[in-house]
N, C-alpha and C. Protein backbone atom coordinates (compact mmCIF):
# COMPACT_ATOMS: atom_id res chain seq x y z
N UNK A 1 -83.74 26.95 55.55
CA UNK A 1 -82.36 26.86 55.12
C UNK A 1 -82.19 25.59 54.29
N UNK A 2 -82.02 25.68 52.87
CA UNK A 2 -81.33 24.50 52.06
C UNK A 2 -79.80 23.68 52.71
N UNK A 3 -80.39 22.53 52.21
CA UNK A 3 -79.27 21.76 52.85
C UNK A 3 -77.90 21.59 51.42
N UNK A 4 -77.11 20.73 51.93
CA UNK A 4 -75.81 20.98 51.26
C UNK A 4 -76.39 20.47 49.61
N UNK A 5 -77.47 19.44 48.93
CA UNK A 5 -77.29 18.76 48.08
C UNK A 5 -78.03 20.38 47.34
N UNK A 6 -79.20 20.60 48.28
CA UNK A 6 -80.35 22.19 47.13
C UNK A 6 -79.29 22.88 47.35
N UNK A 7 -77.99 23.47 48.00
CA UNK A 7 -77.53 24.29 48.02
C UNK A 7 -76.79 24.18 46.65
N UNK A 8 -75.86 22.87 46.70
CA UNK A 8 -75.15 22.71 45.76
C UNK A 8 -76.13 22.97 43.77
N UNK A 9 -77.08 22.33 43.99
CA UNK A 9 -78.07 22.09 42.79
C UNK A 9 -78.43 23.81 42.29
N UNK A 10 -78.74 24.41 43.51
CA UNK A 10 -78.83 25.82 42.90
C UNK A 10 -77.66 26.52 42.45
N UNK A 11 -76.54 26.47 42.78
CA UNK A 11 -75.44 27.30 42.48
C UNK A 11 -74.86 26.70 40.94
N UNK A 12 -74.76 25.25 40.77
CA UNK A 12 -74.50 24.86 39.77
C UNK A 12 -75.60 25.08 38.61
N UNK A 13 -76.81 24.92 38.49
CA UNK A 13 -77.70 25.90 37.94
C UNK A 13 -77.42 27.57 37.84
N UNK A 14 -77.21 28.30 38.56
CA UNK A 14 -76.87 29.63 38.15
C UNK A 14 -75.49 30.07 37.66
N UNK A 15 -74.10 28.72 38.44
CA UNK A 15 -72.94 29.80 37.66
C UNK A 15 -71.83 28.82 37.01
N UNK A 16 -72.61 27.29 36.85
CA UNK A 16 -72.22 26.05 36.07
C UNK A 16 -71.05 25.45 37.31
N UNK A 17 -71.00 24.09 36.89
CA UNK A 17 -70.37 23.42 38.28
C UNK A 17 -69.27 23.61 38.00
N UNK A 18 -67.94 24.33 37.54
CA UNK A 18 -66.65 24.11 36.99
C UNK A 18 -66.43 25.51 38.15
N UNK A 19 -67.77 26.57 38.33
CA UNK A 19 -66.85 27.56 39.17
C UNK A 19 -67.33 27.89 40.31
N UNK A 20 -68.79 25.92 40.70
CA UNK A 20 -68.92 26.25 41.99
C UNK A 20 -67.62 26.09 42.90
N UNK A 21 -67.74 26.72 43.75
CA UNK A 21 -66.86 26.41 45.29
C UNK A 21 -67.49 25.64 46.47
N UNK A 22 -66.50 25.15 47.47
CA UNK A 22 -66.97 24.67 48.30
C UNK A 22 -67.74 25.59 49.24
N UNK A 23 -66.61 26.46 49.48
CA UNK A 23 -67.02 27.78 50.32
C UNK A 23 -68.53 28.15 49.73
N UNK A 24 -69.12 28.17 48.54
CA UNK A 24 -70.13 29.06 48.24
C UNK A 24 -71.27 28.14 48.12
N UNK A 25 -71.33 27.12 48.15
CA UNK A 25 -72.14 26.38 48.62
C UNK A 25 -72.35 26.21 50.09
N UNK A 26 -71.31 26.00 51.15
CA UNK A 26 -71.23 26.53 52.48
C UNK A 26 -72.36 27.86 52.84
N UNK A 27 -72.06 28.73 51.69
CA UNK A 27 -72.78 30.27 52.05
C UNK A 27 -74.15 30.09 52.28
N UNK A 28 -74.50 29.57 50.64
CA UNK A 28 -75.56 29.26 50.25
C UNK A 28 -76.75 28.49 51.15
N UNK A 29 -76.10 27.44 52.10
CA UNK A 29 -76.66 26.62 52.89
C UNK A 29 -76.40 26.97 54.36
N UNK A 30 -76.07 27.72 54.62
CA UNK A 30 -76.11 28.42 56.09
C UNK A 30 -75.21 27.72 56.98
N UNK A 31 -74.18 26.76 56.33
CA UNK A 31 -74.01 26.08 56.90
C UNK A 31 -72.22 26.32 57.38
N UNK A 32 -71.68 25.75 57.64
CA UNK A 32 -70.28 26.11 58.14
C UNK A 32 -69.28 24.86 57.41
N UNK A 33 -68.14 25.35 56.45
CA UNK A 33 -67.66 24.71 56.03
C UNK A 33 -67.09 23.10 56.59
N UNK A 34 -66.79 23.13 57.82
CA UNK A 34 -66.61 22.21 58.92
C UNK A 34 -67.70 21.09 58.58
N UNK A 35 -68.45 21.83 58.31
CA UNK A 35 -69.98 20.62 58.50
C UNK A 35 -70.28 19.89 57.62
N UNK A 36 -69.40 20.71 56.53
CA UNK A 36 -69.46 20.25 54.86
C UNK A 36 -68.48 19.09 54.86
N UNK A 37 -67.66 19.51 55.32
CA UNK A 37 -65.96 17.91 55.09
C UNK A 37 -66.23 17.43 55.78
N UNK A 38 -67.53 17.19 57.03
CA UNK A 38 -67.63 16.46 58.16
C UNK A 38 -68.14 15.15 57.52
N UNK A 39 -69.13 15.50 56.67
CA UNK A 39 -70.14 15.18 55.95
C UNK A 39 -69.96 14.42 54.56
N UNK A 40 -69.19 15.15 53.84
CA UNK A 40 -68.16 15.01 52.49
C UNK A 40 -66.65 15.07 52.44
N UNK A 41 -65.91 14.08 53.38
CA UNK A 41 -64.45 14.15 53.66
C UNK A 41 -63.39 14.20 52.63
């Protein structure tokens, strides 16, 4: 499972950073949005 930074790095590579989301980086990284603002407030 990629963590939040490869999660983020791949999505902005495939759909440009203006229409990543938080949520879809969340997806991407298996991770639970909670864990994301825990992390990145």
């Amino acid at each position: 499972m990629p963590g939040f930074f490869e999660s983020a790095a791949q999505l902005f590579a495939d759909v440009g950073f203006e229409a990543a989301t938080m949520q879809a980086i969340v997806d991407r990284s298996g991770s639970s949005i909670g864990a994301l603002y825990n992390y990145f407030s």
